[in-house]
C-alpha atoms as a PDB file:
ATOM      1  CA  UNK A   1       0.000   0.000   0.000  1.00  0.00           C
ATOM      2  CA  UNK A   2       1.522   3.341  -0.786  1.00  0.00           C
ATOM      3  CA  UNK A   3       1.474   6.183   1.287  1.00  0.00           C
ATOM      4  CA  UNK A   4      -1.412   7.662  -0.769  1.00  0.00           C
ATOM      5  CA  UNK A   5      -3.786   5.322  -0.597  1.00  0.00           C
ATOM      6  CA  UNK A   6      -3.182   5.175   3.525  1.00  0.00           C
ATOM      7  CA  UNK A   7      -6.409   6.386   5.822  1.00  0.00           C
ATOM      8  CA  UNK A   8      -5.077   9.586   7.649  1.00  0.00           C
ATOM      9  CA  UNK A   9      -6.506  10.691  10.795  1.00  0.00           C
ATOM     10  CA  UNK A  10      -5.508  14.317  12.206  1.00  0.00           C
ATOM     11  CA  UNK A  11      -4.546  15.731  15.397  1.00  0.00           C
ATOM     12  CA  UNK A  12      -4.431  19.258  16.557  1.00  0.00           C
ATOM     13  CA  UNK A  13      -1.307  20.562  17.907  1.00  0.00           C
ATOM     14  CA  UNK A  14      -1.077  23.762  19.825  1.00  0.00           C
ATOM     15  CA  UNK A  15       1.890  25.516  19.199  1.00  0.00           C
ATOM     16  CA  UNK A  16       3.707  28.900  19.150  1.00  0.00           C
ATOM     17  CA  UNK A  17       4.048  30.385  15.758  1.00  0.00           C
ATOM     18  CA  UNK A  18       4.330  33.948  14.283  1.00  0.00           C
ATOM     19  CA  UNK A  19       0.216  34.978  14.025  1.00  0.00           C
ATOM     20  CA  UNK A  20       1.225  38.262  12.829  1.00  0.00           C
ATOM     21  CA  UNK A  21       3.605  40.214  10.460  1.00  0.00           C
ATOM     22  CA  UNK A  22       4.086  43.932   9.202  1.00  0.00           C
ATOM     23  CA  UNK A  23       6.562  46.216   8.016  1.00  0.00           C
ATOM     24  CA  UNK A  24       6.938  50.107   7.880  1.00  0.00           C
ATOM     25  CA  UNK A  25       8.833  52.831   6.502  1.00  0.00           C
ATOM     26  CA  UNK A  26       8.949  56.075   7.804  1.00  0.00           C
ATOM     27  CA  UNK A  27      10.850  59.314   6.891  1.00  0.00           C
ATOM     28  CA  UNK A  28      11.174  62.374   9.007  1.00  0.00           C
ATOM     29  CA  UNK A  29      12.676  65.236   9.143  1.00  0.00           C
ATOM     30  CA  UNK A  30      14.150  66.558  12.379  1.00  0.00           C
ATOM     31  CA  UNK A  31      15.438  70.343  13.276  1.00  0.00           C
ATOM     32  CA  UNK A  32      18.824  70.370  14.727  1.00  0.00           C
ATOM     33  CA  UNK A  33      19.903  74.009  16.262  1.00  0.00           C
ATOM     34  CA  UNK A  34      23.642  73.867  16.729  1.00  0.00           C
ATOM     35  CA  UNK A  35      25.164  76.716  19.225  1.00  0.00           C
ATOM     36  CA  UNK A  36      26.490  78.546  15.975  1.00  0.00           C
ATOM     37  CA  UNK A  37      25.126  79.906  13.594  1.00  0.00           C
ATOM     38  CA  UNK A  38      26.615  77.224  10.716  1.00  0.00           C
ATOM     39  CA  UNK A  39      28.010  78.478   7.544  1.00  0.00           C
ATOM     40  CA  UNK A  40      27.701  74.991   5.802  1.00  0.00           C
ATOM     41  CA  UNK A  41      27.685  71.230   6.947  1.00  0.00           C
ATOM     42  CA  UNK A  42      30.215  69.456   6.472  1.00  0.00           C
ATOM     43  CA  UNK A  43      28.548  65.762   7.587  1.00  0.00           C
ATOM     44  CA  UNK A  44      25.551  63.729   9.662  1.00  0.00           C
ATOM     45  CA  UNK A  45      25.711  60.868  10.946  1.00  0.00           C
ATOM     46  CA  UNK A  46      23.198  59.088  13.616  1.00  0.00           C
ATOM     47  CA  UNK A  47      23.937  56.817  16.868  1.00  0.00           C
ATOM     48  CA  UNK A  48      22.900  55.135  19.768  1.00  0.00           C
ATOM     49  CA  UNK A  49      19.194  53.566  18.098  1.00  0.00           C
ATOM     50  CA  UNK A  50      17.745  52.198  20.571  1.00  0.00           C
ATOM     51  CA  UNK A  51      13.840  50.763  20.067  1.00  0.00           C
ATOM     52  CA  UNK A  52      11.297  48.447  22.250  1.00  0.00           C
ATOM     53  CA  UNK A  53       8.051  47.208  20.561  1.00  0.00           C
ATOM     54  CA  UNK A  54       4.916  46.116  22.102  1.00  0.00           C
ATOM     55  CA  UNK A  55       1.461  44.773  20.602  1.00  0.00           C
ATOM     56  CA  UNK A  56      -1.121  47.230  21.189  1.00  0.00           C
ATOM     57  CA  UNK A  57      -4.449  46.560  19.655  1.00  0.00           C
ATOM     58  CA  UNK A  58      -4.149  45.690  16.021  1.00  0.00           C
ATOM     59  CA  UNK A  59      -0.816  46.951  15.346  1.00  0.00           C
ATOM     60  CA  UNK A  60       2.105  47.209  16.875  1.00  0.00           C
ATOM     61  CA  UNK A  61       3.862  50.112  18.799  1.00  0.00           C
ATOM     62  CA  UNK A  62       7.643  50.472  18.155  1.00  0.00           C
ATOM     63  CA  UNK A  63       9.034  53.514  20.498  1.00  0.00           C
ATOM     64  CA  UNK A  64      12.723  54.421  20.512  1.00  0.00           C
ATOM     65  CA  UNK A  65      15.462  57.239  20.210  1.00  0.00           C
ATOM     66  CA  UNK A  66      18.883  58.106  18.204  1.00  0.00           C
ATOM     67  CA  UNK A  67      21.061  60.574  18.182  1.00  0.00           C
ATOM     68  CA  UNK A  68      21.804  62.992  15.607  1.00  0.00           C
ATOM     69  CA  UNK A  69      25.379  64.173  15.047  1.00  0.00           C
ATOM     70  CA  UNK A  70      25.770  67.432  12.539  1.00  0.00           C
ATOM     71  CA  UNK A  71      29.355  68.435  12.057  1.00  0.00           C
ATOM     72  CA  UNK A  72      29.243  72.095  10.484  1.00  0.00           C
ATOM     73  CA  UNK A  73      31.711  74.977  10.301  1.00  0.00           C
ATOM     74  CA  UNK A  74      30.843  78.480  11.570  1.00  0.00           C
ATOM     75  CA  UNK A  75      31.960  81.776  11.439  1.00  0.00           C
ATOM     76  CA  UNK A  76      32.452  82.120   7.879  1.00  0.00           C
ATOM     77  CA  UNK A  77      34.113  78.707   7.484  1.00  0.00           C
ATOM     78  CA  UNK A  78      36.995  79.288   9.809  1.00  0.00           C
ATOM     79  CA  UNK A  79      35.957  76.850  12.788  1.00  0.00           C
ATOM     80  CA  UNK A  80      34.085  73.686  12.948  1.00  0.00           C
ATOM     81  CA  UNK A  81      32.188  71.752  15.680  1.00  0.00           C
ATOM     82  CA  UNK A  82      29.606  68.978  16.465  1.00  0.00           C
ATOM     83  CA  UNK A  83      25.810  69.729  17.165  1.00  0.00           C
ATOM     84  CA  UNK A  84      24.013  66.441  18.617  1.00  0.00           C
ATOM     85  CA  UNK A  85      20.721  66.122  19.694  1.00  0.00           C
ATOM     86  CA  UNK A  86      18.703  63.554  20.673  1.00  0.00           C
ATOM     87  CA  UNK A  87      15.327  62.368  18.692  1.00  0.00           C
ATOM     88  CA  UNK A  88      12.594  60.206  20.319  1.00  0.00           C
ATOM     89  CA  UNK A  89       9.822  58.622  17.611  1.00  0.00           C
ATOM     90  CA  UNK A  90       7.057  56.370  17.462  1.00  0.00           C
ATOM     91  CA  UNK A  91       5.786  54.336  15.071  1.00  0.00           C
ATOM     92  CA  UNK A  92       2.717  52.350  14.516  1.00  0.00           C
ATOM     93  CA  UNK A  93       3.240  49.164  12.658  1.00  0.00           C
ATOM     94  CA  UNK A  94      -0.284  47.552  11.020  1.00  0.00           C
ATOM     95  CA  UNK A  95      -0.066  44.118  10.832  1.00  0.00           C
ATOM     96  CA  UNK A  96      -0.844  42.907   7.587  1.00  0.00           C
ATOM     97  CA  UNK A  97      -0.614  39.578   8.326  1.00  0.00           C
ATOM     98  CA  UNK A  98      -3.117  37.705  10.710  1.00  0.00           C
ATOM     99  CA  UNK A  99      -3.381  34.661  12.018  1.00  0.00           C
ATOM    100  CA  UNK A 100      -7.281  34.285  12.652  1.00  0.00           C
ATOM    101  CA  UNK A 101      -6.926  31.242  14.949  1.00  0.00           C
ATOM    102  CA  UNK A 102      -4.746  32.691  17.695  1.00  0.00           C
ATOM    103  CA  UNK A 103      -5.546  31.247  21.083  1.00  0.00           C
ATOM    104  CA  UNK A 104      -4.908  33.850  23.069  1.00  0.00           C
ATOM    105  CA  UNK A 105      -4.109  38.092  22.775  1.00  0.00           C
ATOM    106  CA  UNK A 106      -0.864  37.988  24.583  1.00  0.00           C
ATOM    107  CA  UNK A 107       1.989  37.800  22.180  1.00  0.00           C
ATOM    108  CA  UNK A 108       5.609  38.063  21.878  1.00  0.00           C
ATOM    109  CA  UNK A 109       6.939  40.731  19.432  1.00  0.00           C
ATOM    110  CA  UNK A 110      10.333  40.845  17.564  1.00  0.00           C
ATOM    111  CA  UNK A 111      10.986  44.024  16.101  1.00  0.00           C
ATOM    112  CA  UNK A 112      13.891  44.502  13.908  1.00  0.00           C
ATOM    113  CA  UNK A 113      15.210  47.488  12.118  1.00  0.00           C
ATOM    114  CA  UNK A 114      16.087  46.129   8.537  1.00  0.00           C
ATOM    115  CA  UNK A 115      17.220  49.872   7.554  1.00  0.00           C
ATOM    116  CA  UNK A 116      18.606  51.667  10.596  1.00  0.00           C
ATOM    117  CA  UNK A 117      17.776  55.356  10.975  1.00  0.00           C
ATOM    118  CA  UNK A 118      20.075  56.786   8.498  1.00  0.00           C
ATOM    119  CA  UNK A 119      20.348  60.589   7.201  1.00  0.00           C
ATOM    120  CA  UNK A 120      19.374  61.003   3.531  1.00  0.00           C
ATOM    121  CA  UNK A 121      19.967  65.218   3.741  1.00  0.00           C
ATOM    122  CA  UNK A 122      21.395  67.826   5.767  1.00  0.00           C
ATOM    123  CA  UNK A 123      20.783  71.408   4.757  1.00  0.00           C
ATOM    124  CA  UNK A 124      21.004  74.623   6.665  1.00  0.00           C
ATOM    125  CA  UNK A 125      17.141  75.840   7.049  1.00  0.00           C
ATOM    126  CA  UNK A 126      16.341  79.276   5.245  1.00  0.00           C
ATOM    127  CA  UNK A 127      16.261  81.457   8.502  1.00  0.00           C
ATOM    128  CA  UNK A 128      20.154  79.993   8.499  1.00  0.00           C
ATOM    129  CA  UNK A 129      20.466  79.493  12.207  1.00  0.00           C
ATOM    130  CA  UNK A 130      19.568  75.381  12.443  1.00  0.00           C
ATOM    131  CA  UNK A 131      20.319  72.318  10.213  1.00  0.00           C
ATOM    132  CA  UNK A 132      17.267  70.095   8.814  1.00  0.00           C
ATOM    133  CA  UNK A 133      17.718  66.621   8.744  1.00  0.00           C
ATOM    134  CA  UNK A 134      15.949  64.144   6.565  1.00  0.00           C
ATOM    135  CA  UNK A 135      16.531  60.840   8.195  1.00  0.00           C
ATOM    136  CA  UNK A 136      14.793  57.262   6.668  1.00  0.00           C
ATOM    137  CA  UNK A 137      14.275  53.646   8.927  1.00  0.00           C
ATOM    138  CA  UNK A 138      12.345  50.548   8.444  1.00  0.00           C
ATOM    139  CA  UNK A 139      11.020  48.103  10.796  1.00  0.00           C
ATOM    140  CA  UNK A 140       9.533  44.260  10.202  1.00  0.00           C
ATOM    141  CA  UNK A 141       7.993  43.325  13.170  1.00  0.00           C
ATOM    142  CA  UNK A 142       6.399  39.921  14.037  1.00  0.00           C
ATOM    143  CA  UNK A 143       4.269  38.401  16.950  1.00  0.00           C
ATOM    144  CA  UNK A 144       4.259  35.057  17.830  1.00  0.00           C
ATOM    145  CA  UNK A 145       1.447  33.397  19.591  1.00  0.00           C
ATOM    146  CA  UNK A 146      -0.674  30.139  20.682  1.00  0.00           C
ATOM    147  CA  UNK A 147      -1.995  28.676  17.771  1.00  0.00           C
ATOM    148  CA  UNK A 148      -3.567  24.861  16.509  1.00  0.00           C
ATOM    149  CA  UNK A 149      -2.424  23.130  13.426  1.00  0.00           C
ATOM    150  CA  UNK A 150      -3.424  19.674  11.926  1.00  0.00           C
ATOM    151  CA  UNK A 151      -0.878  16.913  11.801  1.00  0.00           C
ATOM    152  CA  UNK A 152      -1.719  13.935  10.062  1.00  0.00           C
ATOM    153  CA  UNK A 153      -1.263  10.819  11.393  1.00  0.00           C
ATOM    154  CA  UNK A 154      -0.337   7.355  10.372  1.00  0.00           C
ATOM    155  CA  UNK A 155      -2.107   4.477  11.627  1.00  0.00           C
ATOM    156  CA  UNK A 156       0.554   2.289  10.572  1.00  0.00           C
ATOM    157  CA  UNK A 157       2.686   4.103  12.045  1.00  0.00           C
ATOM    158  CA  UNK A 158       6.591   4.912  10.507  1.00  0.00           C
ATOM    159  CA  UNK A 159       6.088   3.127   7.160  1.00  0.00           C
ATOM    160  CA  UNK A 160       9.437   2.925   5.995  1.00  0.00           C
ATOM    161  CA  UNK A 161      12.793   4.591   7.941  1.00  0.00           C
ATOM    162  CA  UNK A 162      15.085   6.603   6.058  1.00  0.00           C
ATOM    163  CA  UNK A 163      18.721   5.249   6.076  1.00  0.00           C
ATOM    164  CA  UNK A 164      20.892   7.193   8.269  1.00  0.00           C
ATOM    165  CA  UNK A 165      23.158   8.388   6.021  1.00  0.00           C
ATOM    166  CA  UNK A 166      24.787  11.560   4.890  1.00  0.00           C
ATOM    167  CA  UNK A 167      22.946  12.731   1.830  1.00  0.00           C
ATOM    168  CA  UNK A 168      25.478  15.014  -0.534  1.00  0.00           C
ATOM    169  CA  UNK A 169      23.491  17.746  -2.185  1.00  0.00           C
ATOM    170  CA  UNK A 170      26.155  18.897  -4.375  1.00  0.00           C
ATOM    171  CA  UNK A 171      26.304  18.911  -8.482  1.00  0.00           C
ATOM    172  CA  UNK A 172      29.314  16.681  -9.669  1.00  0.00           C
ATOM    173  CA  UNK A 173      30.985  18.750 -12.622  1.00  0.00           C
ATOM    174  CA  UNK A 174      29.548  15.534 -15.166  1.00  0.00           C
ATOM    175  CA  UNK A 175      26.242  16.172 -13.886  1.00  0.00           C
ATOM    176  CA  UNK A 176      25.915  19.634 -13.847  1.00  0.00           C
ATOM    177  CA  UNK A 177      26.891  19.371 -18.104  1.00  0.00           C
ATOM    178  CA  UNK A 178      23.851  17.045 -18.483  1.00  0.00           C
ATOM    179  CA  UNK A 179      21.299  19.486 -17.021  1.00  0.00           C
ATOM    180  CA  UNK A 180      19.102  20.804 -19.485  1.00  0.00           C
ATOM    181  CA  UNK A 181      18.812  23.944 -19.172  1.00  0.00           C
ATOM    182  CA  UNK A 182      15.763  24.477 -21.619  1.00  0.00           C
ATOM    183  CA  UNK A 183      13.713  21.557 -19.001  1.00  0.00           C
ATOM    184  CA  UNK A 184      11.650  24.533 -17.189  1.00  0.00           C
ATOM    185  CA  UNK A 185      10.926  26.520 -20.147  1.00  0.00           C
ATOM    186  CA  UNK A 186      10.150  23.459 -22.037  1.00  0.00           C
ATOM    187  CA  UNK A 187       7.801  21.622 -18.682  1.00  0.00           C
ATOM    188  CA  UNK A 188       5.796  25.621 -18.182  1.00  0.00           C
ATOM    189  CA  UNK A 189       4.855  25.875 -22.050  1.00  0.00           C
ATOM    190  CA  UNK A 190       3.201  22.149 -22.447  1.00  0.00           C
ATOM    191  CA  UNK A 191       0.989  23.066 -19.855  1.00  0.00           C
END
Protein backbone atom coordinates (compact mmCIF):
# COMPACT_ATOMS: atom_id res chain seq x y z
CA UNK A 1 0.00 0.00 0.00
CA UNK A 2 1.52 3.34 -0.79
CA UNK A 3 1.47 6.18 1.29
CA UNK A 4 -1.41 7.66 -0.77
CA UNK A 5 -3.79 5.32 -0.60
CA UNK A 6 -3.18 5.17 3.53
CA UNK A 7 -6.41 6.39 5.82
CA UNK A 8 -5.08 9.59 7.65
CA UNK A 9 -6.51 10.69 10.80
CA UNK A 10 -5.51 14.32 12.21
CA UNK A 11 -4.55 15.73 15.40
CA UNK A 12 -4.43 19.26 16.56
CA UNK A 13 -1.31 20.56 17.91
CA UNK A 14 -1.08 23.76 19.82
CA UNK A 15 1.89 25.52 19.20
CA UNK A 16 3.71 28.90 19.15
CA UNK A 17 4.05 30.39 15.76
CA UNK A 18 4.33 33.95 14.28
CA UNK A 19 0.22 34.98 14.02
CA UNK A 20 1.23 38.26 12.83
CA UNK A 21 3.60 40.21 10.46
CA UNK A 22 4.09 43.93 9.20
CA UNK A 23 6.56 46.22 8.02
CA UNK A 24 6.94 50.11 7.88
CA UNK A 25 8.83 52.83 6.50
CA UNK A 26 8.95 56.08 7.80
CA UNK A 27 10.85 59.31 6.89
CA UNK A 28 11.17 62.37 9.01
CA UNK A 29 12.68 65.24 9.14
CA UNK A 30 14.15 66.56 12.38
CA UNK A 31 15.44 70.34 13.28
CA UNK A 32 18.82 70.37 14.73
CA UNK A 33 19.90 74.01 16.26
CA UNK A 34 23.64 73.87 16.73
CA UNK A 35 25.16 76.72 19.22
CA UNK A 36 26.49 78.55 15.98
CA UNK A 37 25.13 79.91 13.59
CA UNK A 38 26.61 77.22 10.72
CA UNK A 39 28.01 78.48 7.54
CA UNK A 40 27.70 74.99 5.80
CA UNK A 41 27.69 71.23 6.95
CA UNK A 42 30.22 69.46 6.47
CA UNK A 43 28.55 65.76 7.59
CA UNK A 44 25.55 63.73 9.66
CA UNK A 45 25.71 60.87 10.95
CA UNK A 46 23.20 59.09 13.62
CA UNK A 47 23.94 56.82 16.87
CA UNK A 48 22.90 55.14 19.77
CA UNK A 49 19.19 53.57 18.10
CA UNK A 50 17.75 52.20 20.57
CA UNK A 51 13.84 50.76 20.07
CA UNK A 52 11.30 48.45 22.25
CA UNK A 53 8.05 47.21 20.56
CA UNK A 54 4.92 46.12 22.10
CA UNK A 55 1.46 44.77 20.60
CA UNK A 56 -1.12 47.23 21.19
CA UNK A 57 -4.45 46.56 19.65
CA UNK A 58 -4.15 45.69 16.02
CA UNK A 59 -0.82 46.95 15.35
CA UNK A 60 2.10 47.21 16.88
CA UNK A 61 3.86 50.11 18.80
CA UNK A 62 7.64 50.47 18.16
CA UNK A 63 9.03 53.51 20.50
CA UNK A 64 12.72 54.42 20.51
CA UNK A 65 15.46 57.24 20.21
CA UNK A 66 18.88 58.11 18.20
CA UNK A 67 21.06 60.57 18.18
CA UNK A 68 21.80 62.99 15.61
CA UNK A 69 25.38 64.17 15.05
CA UNK A 70 25.77 67.43 12.54
CA UNK A 71 29.35 68.43 12.06
CA UNK A 72 29.24 72.10 10.48
CA UNK A 73 31.71 74.98 10.30
CA UNK A 74 30.84 78.48 11.57
CA UNK A 75 31.96 81.78 11.44
CA UNK A 76 32.45 82.12 7.88
CA UNK A 77 34.11 78.71 7.48
CA UNK A 78 37.00 79.29 9.81
CA UNK A 79 35.96 76.85 12.79
CA UNK A 80 34.09 73.69 12.95
CA UNK A 81 32.19 71.75 15.68
CA UNK A 82 29.61 68.98 16.46
CA UNK A 83 25.81 69.73 17.16
CA UNK A 84 24.01 66.44 18.62
CA UNK A 85 20.72 66.12 19.69
CA UNK A 86 18.70 63.55 20.67
CA UNK A 87 15.33 62.37 18.69
CA UNK A 88 12.59 60.21 20.32
CA UNK A 89 9.82 58.62 17.61
CA UNK A 90 7.06 56.37 17.46
CA UNK A 91 5.79 54.34 15.07
CA UNK A 92 2.72 52.35 14.52
CA UNK A 93 3.24 49.16 12.66
CA UNK A 94 -0.28 47.55 11.02
CA UNK A 95 -0.07 44.12 10.83
CA UNK A 96 -0.84 42.91 7.59
CA UNK A 97 -0.61 39.58 8.33
CA UNK A 98 -3.12 37.70 10.71
CA UNK A 99 -3.38 34.66 12.02
CA UNK A 100 -7.28 34.29 12.65
CA UNK A 101 -6.93 31.24 14.95
CA UNK A 102 -4.75 32.69 17.69
CA UNK A 103 -5.55 31.25 21.08
CA UNK A 104 -4.91 33.85 23.07
CA UNK A 105 -4.11 38.09 22.78
CA UNK A 106 -0.86 37.99 24.58
CA UNK A 107 1.99 37.80 22.18
CA UNK A 108 5.61 38.06 21.88
CA UNK A 109 6.94 40.73 19.43
CA UNK A 110 10.33 40.84 17.56
CA UNK A 111 10.99 44.02 16.10
CA UNK A 112 13.89 44.50 13.91
CA UNK A 113 15.21 47.49 12.12
CA UNK A 114 16.09 46.13 8.54
CA UNK A 115 17.22 49.87 7.55
CA UNK A 116 18.61 51.67 10.60
CA UNK A 117 17.78 55.36 10.97
CA UNK A 118 20.07 56.79 8.50
CA UNK A 119 20.35 60.59 7.20
CA UNK A 120 19.37 61.00 3.53
CA UNK A 121 19.97 65.22 3.74
CA UNK A 122 21.40 67.83 5.77
CA UNK A 123 20.78 71.41 4.76
CA UNK A 124 21.00 74.62 6.67
CA UNK A 125 17.14 75.84 7.05
CA UNK A 126 16.34 79.28 5.24
CA UNK A 127 16.26 81.46 8.50
CA UNK A 128 20.15 79.99 8.50
CA UNK A 129 20.47 79.49 12.21
CA UNK A 130 19.57 75.38 12.44
CA UNK A 131 20.32 72.32 10.21
CA UNK A 132 17.27 70.09 8.81
CA UNK A 133 17.72 66.62 8.74
CA UNK A 134 15.95 64.14 6.56
CA UNK A 135 16.53 60.84 8.19
CA UNK A 136 14.79 57.26 6.67
CA UNK A 137 14.27 53.65 8.93
CA UNK A 138 12.34 50.55 8.44
CA UNK A 139 11.02 48.10 10.80
CA UNK A 140 9.53 44.26 10.20
CA UNK A 141 7.99 43.32 13.17
CA UNK A 142 6.40 39.92 14.04
CA UNK A 143 4.27 38.40 16.95
CA UNK A 144 4.26 35.06 17.83
CA UNK A 145 1.45 33.40 19.59
CA UNK A 146 -0.67 30.14 20.68
CA UNK A 147 -2.00 28.68 17.77
CA UNK A 148 -3.57 24.86 16.51
CA UNK A 149 -2.42 23.13 13.43
CA UNK A 150 -3.42 19.67 11.93
CA UNK A 151 -0.88 16.91 11.80
CA UNK A 152 -1.72 13.93 10.06
CA UNK A 153 -1.26 10.82 11.39
CA UNK A 154 -0.34 7.36 10.37
CA UNK A 155 -2.11 4.48 11.63
CA UNK A 156 0.55 2.29 10.57
CA UNK A 157 2.69 4.10 12.04
CA UNK A 158 6.59 4.91 10.51
CA UNK A 159 6.09 3.13 7.16
CA UNK A 160 9.44 2.93 5.99
CA UNK A 161 12.79 4.59 7.94
CA UNK A 162 15.08 6.60 6.06
CA UNK A 163 18.72 5.25 6.08
CA UNK A 164 20.89 7.19 8.27
CA UNK A 165 23.16 8.39 6.02
CA UNK A 166 24.79 11.56 4.89
CA UNK A 167 22.95 12.73 1.83
CA UNK A 168 25.48 15.01 -0.53
CA UNK A 169 23.49 17.75 -2.18
CA UNK A 170 26.16 18.90 -4.37
CA UNK A 171 26.30 18.91 -8.48
CA UNK A 172 29.31 16.68 -9.67
CA UNK A 173 30.98 18.75 -12.62
CA UNK A 174 29.55 15.53 -15.17
CA UNK A 175 26.24 16.17 -13.89
CA UNK A 176 25.92 19.63 -13.85
CA UNK A 177 26.89 19.37 -18.10
CA UNK A 178 23.85 17.05 -18.48
CA UNK A 179 21.30 19.49 -17.02
CA UNK A 180 19.10 20.80 -19.49
CA UNK A 181 18.81 23.94 -19.17
CA UNK A 182 15.76 24.48 -21.62
CA UNK A 183 13.71 21.56 -19.00
CA UNK A 184 11.65 24.53 -17.19
CA UNK A 185 10.93 26.52 -20.15
CA UNK A 186 10.15 23.46 -22.04
CA UNK A 187 7.80 21.62 -18.68
CA UNK A 188 5.80 25.62 -18.18
CA UNK A 189 4.86 25.88 -22.05
CA UNK A 190 3.20 22.15 -22.45
CA UNK A 191 0.99 23.07 -19.86
Amino acid sequence: MSLNDQEFSYREIITKAICGKGRKFSENTHKVSPSHKPSSILGCWIINHKYDAAKKGENVEVKGSYDINVWFSYDNNTKTDVATQTVRYTDIIELTVRDQNVLSEDMDVIARAIQQPNTLEATITEKGDSVAVQVEREFVVECIGETKVAVAVNPEGVIQELPAKDFNDEVSDEEFERLDPNFLHEELHKK
